[in-house]
N, C-alpha and C. Protein backbone atom coordinates (compact mmCIF):
# COMPACT_ATOMS: atom_id res chain seq x y z
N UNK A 1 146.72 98.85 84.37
CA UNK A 1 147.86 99.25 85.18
C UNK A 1 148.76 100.17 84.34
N UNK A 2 149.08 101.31 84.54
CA UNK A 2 150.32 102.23 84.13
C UNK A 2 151.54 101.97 83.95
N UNK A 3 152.37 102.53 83.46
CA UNK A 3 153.83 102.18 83.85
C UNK A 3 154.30 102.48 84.96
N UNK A 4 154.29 103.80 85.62
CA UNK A 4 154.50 103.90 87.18
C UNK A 4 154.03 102.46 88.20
N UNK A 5 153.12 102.35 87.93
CA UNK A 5 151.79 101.45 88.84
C UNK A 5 153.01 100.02 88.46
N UNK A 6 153.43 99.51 87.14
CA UNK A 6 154.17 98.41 86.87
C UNK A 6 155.40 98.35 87.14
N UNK A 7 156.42 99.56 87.16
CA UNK A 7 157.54 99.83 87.74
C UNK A 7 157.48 99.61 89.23
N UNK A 8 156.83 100.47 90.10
CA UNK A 8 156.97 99.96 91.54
C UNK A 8 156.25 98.80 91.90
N UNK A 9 155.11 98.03 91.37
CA UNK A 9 155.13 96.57 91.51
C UNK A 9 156.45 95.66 91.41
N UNK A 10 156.97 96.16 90.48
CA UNK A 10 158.19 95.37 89.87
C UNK A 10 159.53 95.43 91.12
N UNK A 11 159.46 96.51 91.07
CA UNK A 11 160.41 97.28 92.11
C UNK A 11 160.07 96.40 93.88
N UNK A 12 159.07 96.48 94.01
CA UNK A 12 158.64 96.01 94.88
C UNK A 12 158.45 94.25 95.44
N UNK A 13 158.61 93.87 94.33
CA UNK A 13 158.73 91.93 93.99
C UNK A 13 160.45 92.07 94.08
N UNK A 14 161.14 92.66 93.44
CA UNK A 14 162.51 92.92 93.37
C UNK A 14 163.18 92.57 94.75
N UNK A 15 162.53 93.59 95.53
CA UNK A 15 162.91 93.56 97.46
C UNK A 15 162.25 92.44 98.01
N UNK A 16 161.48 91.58 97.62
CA UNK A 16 160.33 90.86 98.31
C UNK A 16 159.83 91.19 99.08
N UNK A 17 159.09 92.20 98.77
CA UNK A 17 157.91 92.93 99.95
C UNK A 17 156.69 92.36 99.37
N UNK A 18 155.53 92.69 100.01
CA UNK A 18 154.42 92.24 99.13
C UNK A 18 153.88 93.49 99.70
N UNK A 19 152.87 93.74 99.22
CA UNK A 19 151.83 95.03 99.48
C UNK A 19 151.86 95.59 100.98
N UNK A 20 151.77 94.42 101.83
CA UNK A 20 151.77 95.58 103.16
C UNK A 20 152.83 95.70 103.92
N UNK A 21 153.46 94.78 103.26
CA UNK A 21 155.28 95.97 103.72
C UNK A 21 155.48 97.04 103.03
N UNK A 22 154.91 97.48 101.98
CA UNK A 22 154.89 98.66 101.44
C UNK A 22 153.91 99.33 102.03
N UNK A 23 152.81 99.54 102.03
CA UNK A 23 151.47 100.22 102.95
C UNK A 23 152.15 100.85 104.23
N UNK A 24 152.61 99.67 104.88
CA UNK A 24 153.44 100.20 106.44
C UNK A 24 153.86 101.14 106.24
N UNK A 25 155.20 101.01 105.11
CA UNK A 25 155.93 101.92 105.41
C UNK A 25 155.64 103.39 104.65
N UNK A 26 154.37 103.18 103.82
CA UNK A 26 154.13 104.44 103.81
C UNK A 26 152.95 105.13 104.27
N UNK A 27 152.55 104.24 105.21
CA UNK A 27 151.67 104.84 106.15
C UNK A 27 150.20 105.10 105.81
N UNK A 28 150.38 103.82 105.14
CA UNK A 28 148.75 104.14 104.51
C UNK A 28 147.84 102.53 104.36
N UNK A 29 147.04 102.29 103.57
CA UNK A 29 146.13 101.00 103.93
C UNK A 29 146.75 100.16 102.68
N UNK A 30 147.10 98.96 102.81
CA UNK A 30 146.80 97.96 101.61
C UNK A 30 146.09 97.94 100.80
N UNK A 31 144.77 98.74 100.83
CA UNK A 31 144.08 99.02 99.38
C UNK A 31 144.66 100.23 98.57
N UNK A 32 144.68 100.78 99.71
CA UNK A 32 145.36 102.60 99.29
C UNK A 32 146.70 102.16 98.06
N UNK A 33 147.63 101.41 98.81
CA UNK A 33 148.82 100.87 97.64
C UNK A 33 147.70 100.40 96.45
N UNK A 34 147.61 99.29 96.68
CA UNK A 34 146.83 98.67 95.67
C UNK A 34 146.64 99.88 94.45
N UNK A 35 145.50 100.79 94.62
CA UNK A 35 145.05 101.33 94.06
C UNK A 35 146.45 102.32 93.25
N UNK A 36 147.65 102.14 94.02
CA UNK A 36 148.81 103.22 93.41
C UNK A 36 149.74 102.12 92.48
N UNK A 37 149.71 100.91 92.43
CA UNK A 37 150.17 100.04 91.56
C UNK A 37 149.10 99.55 90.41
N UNK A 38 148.18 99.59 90.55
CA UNK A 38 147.20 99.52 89.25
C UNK A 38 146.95 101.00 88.73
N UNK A 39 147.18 101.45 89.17
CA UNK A 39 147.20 103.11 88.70
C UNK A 39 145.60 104.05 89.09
N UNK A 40 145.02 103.53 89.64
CA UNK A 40 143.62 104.36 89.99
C UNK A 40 143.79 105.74 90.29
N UNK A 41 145.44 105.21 91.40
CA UNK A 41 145.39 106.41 92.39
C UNK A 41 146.90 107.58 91.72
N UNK A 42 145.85 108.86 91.54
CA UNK A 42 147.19 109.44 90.79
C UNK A 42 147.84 110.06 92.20
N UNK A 43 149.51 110.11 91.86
CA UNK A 43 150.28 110.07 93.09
C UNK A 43 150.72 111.50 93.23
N UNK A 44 150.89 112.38 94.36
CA UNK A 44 151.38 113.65 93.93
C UNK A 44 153.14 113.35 94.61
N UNK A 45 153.44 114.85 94.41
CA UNK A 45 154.89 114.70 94.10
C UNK A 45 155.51 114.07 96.10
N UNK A 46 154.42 114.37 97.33
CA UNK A 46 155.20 113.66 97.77
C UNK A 46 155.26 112.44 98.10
N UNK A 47 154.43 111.73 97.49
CA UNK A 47 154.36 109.96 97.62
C UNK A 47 155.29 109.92 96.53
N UNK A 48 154.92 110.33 96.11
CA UNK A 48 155.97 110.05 94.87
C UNK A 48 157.66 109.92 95.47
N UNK A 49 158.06 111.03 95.99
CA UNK A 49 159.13 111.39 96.67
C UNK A 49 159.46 109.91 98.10
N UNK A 50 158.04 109.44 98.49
CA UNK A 50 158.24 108.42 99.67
C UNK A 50 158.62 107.42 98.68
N UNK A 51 157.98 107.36 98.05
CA UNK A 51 158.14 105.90 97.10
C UNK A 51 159.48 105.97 96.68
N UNK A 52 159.98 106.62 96.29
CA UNK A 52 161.50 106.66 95.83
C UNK A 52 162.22 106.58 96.25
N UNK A 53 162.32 107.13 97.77
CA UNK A 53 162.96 106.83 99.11
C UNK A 53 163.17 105.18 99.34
N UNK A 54 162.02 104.64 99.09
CA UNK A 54 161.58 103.36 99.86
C UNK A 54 162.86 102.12 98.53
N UNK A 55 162.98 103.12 97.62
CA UNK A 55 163.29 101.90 96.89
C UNK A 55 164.99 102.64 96.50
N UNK A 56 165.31 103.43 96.86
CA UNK A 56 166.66 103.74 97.01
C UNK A 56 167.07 104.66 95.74
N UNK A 57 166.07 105.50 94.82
CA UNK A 57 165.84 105.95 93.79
C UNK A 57 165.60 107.67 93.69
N UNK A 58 165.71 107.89 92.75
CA UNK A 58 165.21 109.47 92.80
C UNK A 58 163.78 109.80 92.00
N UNK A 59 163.15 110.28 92.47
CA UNK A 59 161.76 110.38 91.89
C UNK A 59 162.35 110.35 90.02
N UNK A 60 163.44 111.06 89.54
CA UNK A 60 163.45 111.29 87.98
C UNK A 60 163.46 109.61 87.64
N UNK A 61 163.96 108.71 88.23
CA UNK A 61 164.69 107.51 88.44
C UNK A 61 163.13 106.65 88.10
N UNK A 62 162.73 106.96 89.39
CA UNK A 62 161.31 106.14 89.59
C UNK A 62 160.02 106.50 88.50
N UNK A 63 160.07 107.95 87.83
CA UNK A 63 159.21 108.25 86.92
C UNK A 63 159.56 107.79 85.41
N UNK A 64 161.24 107.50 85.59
CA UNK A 64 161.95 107.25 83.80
C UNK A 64 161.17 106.25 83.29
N UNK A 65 161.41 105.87 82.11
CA UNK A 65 160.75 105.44 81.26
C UNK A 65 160.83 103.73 81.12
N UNK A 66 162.20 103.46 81.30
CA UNK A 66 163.30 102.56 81.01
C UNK A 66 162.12 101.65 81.98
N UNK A 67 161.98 100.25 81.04
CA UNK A 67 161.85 98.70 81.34
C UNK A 67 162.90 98.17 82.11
N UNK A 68 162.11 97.01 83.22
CA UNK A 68 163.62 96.36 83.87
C UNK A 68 164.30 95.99 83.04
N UNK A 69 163.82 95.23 81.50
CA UNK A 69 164.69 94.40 80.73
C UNK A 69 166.14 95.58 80.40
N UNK A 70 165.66 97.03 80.29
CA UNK A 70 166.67 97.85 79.96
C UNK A 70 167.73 98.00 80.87
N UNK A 71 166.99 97.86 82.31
CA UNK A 71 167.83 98.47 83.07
C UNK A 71 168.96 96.95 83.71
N UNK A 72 168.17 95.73 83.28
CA UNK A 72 168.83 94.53 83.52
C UNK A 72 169.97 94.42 82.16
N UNK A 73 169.90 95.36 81.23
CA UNK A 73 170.80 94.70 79.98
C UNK A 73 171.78 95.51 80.67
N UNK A 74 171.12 97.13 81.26
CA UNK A 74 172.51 97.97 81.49
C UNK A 74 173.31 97.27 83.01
N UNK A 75 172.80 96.79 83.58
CA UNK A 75 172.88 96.19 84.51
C UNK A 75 174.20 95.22 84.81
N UNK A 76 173.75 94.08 83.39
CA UNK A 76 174.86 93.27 82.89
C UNK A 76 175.79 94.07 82.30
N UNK A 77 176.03 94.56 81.55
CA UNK A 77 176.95 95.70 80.83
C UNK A 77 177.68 96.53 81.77
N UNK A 78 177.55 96.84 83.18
CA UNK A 78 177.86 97.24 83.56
C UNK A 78 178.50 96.15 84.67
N UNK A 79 178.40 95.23 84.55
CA UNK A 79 178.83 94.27 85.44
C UNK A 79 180.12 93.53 84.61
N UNK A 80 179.96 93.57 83.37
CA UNK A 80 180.90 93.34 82.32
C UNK A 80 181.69 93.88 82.27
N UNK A 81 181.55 95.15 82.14
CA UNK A 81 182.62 96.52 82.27
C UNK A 81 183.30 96.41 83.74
N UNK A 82 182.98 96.25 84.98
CA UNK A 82 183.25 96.10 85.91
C UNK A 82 184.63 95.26 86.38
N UNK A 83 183.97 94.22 85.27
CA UNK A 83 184.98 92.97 85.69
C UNK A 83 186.33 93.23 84.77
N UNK A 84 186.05 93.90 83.21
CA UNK A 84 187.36 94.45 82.23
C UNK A 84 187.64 95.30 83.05
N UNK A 85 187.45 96.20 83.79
CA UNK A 85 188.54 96.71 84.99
C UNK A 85 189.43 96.69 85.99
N UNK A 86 188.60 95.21 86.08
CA UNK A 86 189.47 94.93 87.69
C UNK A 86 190.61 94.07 87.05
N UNK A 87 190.08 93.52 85.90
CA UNK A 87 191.45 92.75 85.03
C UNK A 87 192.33 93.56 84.85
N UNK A 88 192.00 94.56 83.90
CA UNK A 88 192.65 95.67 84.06
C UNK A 88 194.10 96.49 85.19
N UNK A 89 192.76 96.41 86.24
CA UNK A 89 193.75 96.74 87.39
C UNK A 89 194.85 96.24 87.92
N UNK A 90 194.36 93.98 87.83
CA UNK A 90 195.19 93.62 88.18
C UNK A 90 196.35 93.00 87.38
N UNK A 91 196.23 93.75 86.13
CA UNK A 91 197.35 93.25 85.06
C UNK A 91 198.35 94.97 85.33
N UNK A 92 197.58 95.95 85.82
CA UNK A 92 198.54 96.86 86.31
C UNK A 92 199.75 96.49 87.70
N UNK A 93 198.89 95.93 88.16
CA UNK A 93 199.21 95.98 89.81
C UNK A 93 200.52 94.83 89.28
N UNK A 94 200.44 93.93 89.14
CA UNK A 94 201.21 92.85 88.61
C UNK A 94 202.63 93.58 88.13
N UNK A 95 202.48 94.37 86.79
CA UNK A 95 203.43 95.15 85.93
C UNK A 95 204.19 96.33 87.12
N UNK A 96 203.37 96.74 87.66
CA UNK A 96 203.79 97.71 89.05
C UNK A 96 204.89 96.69 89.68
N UNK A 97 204.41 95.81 90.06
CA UNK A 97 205.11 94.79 91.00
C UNK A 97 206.76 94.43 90.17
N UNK A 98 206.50 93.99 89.46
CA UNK A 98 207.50 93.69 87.91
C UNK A 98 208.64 95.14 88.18
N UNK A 99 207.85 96.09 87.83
CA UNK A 99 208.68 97.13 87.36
C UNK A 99 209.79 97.34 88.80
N UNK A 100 208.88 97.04 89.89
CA UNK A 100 209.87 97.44 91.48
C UNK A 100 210.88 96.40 91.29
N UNK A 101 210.23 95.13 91.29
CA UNK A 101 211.55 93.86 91.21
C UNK A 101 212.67 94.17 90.20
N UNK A 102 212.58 94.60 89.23
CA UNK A 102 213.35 94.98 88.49
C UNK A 102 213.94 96.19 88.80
N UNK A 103 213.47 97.10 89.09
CA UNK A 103 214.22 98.38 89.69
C UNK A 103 215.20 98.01 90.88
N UNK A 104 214.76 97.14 91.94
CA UNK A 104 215.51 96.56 92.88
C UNK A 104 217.01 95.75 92.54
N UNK A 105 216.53 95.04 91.31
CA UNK A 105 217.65 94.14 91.09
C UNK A 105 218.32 95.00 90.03
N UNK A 106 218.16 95.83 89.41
CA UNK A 106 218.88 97.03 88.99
C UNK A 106 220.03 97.60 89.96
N UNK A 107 219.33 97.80 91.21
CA UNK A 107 219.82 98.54 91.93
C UNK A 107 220.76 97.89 92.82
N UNK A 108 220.72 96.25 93.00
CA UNK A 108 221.15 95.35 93.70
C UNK A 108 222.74 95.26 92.78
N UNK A 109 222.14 95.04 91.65
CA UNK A 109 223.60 95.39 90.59
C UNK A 109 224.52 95.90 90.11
N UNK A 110 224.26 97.17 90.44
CA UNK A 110 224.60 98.75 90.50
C UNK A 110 225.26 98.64 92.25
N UNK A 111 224.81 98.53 92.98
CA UNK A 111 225.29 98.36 94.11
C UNK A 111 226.60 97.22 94.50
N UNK A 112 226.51 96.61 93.69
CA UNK A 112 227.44 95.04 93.58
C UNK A 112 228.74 95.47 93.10
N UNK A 113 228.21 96.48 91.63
CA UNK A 113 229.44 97.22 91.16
C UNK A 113 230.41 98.10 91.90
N UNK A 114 229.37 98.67 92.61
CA UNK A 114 230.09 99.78 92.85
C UNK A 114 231.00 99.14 94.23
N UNK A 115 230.40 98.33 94.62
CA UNK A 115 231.56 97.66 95.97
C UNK A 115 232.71 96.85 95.01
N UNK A 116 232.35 96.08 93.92
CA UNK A 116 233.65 95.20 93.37
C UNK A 116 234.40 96.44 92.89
N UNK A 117 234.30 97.25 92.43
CA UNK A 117 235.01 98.67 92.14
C UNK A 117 236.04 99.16 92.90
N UNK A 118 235.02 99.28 93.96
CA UNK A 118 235.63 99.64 95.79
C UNK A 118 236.91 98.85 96.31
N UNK A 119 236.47 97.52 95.73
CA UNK A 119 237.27 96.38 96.73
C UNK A 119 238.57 96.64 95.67
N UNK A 120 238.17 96.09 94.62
CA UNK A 120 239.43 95.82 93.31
C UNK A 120 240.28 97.43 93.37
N UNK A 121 241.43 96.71 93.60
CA UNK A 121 242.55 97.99 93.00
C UNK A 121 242.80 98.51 91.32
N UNK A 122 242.70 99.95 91.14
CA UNK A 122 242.79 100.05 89.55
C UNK A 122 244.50 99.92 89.29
């Protein structure tokens, strides 16, 4: 089996399809796949192009090199990073919030003055 041939097997267990939900949809026989996941069958560029379709990928995507384990480390790492953002965000959103309450009661104070000012005779 190839690496292509092991990537879209992989790819393909991923979705839980088994062979002839893939065949269907690309319009061809359950051996025909077969033969394109063990690698017999060399693929030209537009199966290639269906296959990539089918799995939400771009042929450069589907031909790269990269192991799931790689694309599962970037995967996590990127799910990691994901989450230091939204912390991120919501230690902004918070400080945002902060900064209005305080601008308000700034302004609530400033406003307080300027009426005891108003009221009081100099």
């Amino acid at each position: 089996m190839n690496s292509l041939g092991k990537k879209i097997k992989l790819l393909r267990h991923q979705k839980g399809w088994n062979q002839a939900d893939i065949a269907k949809r690309l319009n061809i026989s359950i051996p025909a796949f077969s033969k394109i996941e063990t690698g017999i069958t060399d693929l030209n560029l537009s199966r290639l192009n269906q296959i990539s379709k089918l799995f939400n990928l771009t042929v450069v995507q589907l031909l790269s090199d990269s192991d799931a384990g790689d694309d599962k480390e970037r995967g996590d790492e990127v799910n990691a990073i994901t989450q230091k953002l939204q912390q991120r965000d919501d230690e902004v959103i918070k400080l945002q919030k902060k900064v209005i309450e305080l601008y308000e009661q700034l302004y609530k104070d400033t406003s307080l003055k300027i009426l005891n000012q108003k009221v009081t005779p100099n």
